[in-house]
N, C-alpha and C. Protein backbone atom coordinates (compact mmCIF):
# COMPACT_ATOMS: atom_id res chain seq x y z
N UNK A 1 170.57 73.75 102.50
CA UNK A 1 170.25 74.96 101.78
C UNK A 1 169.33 75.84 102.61
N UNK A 2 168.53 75.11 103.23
CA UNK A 2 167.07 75.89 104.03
C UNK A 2 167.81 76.52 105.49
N UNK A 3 168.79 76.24 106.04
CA UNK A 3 169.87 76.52 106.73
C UNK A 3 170.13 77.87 106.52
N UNK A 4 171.00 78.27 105.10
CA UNK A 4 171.66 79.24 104.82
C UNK A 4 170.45 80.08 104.10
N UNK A 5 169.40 80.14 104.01
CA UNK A 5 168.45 80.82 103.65
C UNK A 5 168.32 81.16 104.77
N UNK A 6 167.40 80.60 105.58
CA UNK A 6 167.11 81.05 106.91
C UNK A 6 167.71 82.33 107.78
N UNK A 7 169.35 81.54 107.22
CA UNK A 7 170.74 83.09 108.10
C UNK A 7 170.36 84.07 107.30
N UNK A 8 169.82 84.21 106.05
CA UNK A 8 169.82 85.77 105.17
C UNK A 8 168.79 86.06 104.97
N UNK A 9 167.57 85.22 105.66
CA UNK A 9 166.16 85.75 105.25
C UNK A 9 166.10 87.02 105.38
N UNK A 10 166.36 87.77 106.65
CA UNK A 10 165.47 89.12 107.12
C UNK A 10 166.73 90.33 106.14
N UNK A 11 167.40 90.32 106.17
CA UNK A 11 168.85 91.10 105.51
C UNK A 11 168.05 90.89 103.66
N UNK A 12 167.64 89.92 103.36
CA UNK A 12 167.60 89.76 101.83
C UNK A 12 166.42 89.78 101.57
N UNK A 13 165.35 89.93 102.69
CA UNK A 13 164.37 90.11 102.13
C UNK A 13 163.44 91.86 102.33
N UNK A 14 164.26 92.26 103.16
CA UNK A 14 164.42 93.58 103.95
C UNK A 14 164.99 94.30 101.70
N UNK A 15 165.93 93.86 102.05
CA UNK A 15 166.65 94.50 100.08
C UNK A 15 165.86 94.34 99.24
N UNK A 16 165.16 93.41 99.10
CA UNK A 16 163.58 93.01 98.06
C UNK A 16 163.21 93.88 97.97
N UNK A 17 162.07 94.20 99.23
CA UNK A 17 161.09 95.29 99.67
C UNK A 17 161.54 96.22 99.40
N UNK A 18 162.96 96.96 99.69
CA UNK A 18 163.34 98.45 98.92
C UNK A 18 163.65 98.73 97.55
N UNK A 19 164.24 97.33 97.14
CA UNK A 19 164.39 97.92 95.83
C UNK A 19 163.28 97.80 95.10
N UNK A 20 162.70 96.41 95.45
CA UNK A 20 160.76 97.09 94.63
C UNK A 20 160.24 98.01 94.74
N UNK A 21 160.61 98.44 96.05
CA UNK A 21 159.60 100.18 96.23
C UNK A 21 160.29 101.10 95.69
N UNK A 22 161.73 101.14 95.33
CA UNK A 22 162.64 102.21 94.87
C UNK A 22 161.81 102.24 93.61
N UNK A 23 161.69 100.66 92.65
CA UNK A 23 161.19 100.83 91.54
C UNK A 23 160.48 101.50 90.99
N UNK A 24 159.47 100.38 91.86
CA UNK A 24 157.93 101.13 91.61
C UNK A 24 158.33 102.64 91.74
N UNK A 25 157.95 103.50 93.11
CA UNK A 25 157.84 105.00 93.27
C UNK A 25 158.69 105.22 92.71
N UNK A 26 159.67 105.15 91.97
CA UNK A 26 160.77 105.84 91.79
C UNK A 26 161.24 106.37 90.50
N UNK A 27 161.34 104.98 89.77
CA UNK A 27 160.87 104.59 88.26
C UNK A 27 159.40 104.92 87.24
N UNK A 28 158.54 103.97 87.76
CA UNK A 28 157.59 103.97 86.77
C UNK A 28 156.40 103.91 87.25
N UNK A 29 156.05 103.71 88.44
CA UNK A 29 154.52 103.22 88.90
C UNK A 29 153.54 102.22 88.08
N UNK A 30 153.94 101.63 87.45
CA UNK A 30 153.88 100.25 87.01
C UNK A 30 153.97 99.36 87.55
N UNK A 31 152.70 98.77 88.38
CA UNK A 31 153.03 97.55 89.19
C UNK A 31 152.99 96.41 88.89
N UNK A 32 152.93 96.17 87.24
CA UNK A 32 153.25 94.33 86.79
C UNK A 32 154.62 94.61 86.48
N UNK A 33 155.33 95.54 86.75
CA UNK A 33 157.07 95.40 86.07
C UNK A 33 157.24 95.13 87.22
N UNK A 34 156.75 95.86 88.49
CA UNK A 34 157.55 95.97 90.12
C UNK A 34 157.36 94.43 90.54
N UNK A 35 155.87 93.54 90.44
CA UNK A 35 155.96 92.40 90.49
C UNK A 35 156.39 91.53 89.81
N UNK A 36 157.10 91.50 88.51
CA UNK A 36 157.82 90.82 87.89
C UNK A 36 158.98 90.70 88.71
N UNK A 37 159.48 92.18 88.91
CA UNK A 37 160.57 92.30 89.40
C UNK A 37 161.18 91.79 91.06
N UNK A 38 159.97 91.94 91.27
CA UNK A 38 159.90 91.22 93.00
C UNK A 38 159.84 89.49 92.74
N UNK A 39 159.36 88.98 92.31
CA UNK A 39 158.96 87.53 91.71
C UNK A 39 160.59 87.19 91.52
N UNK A 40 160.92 87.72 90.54
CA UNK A 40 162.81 87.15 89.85
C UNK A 40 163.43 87.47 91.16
N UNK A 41 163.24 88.55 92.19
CA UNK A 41 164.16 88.53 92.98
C UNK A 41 163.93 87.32 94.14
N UNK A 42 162.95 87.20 94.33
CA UNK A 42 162.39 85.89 95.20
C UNK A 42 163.37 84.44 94.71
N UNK A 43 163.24 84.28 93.72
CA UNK A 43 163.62 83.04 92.55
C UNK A 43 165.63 83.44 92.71
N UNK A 44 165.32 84.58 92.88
CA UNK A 44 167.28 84.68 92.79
C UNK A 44 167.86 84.29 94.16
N UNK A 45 166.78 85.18 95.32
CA UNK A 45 167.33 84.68 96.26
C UNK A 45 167.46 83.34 97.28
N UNK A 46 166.27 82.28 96.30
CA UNK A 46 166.21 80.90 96.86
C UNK A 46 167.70 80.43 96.27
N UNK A 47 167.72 80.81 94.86
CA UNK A 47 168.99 80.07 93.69
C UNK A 47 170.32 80.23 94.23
N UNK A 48 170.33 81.63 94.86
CA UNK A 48 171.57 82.22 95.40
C UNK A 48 172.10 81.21 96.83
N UNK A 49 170.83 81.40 97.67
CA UNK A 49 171.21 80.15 99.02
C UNK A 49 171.06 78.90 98.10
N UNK A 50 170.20 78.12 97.56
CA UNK A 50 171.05 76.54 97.32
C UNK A 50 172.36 76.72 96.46
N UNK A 51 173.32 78.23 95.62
CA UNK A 51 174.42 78.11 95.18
C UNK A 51 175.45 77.94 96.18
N UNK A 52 174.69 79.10 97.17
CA UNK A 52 176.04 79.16 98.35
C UNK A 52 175.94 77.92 99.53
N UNK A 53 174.61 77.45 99.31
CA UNK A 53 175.30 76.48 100.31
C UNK A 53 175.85 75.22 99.51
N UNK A 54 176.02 75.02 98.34
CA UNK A 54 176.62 74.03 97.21
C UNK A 54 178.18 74.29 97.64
N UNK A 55 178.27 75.91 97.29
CA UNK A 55 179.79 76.32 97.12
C UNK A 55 180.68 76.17 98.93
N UNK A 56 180.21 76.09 99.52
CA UNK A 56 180.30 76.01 101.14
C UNK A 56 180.57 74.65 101.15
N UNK A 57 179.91 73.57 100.77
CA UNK A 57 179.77 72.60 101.28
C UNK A 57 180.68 71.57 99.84
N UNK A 58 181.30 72.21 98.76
CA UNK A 58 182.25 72.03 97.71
C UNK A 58 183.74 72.16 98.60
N UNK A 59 183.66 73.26 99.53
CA UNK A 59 184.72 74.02 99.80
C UNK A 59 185.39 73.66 101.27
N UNK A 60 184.52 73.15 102.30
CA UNK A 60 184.48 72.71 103.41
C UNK A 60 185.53 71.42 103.41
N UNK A 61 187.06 71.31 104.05
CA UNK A 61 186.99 70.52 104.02
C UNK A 61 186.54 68.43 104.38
N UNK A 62 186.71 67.44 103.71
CA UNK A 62 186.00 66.37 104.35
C UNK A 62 186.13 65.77 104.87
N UNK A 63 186.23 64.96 106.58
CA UNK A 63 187.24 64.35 107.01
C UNK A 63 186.33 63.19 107.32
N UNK A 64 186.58 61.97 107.34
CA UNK A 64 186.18 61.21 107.54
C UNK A 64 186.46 59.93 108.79
């Protein structure tokens, strides 16, 4: 899993940072919604790499 995180760290965490700042400045200037909102995306994007490397490694075939 720490593998396929690693390949999308800078790409997914680069998207974090803008869309929190889109929020924040953009939206509401409310910064316990923008850190809520940064927090769930943190939590999505660990969930997202251990899904995809589940679904990768479901899908791969096994040869033995």
């Amino acid at each position: 899993m720490w593998d396929h995180y690693r390949k999308t760290l800078v790409r997914m965490q680069m998207f974090i940072a803008l869309t929190t700042g889109a929020l924040y400045f953009g939206l509401s200037r409310r910064w316990v919604m923008a850190a809520v909102f940064f927090a769930m995306m943190q939590v999505g994007a660990v969930i997202g790499a251990w899904w995809g490397d589940r679904l990768r490694r479901r899908l791969r075939p096994q040869f033995y």
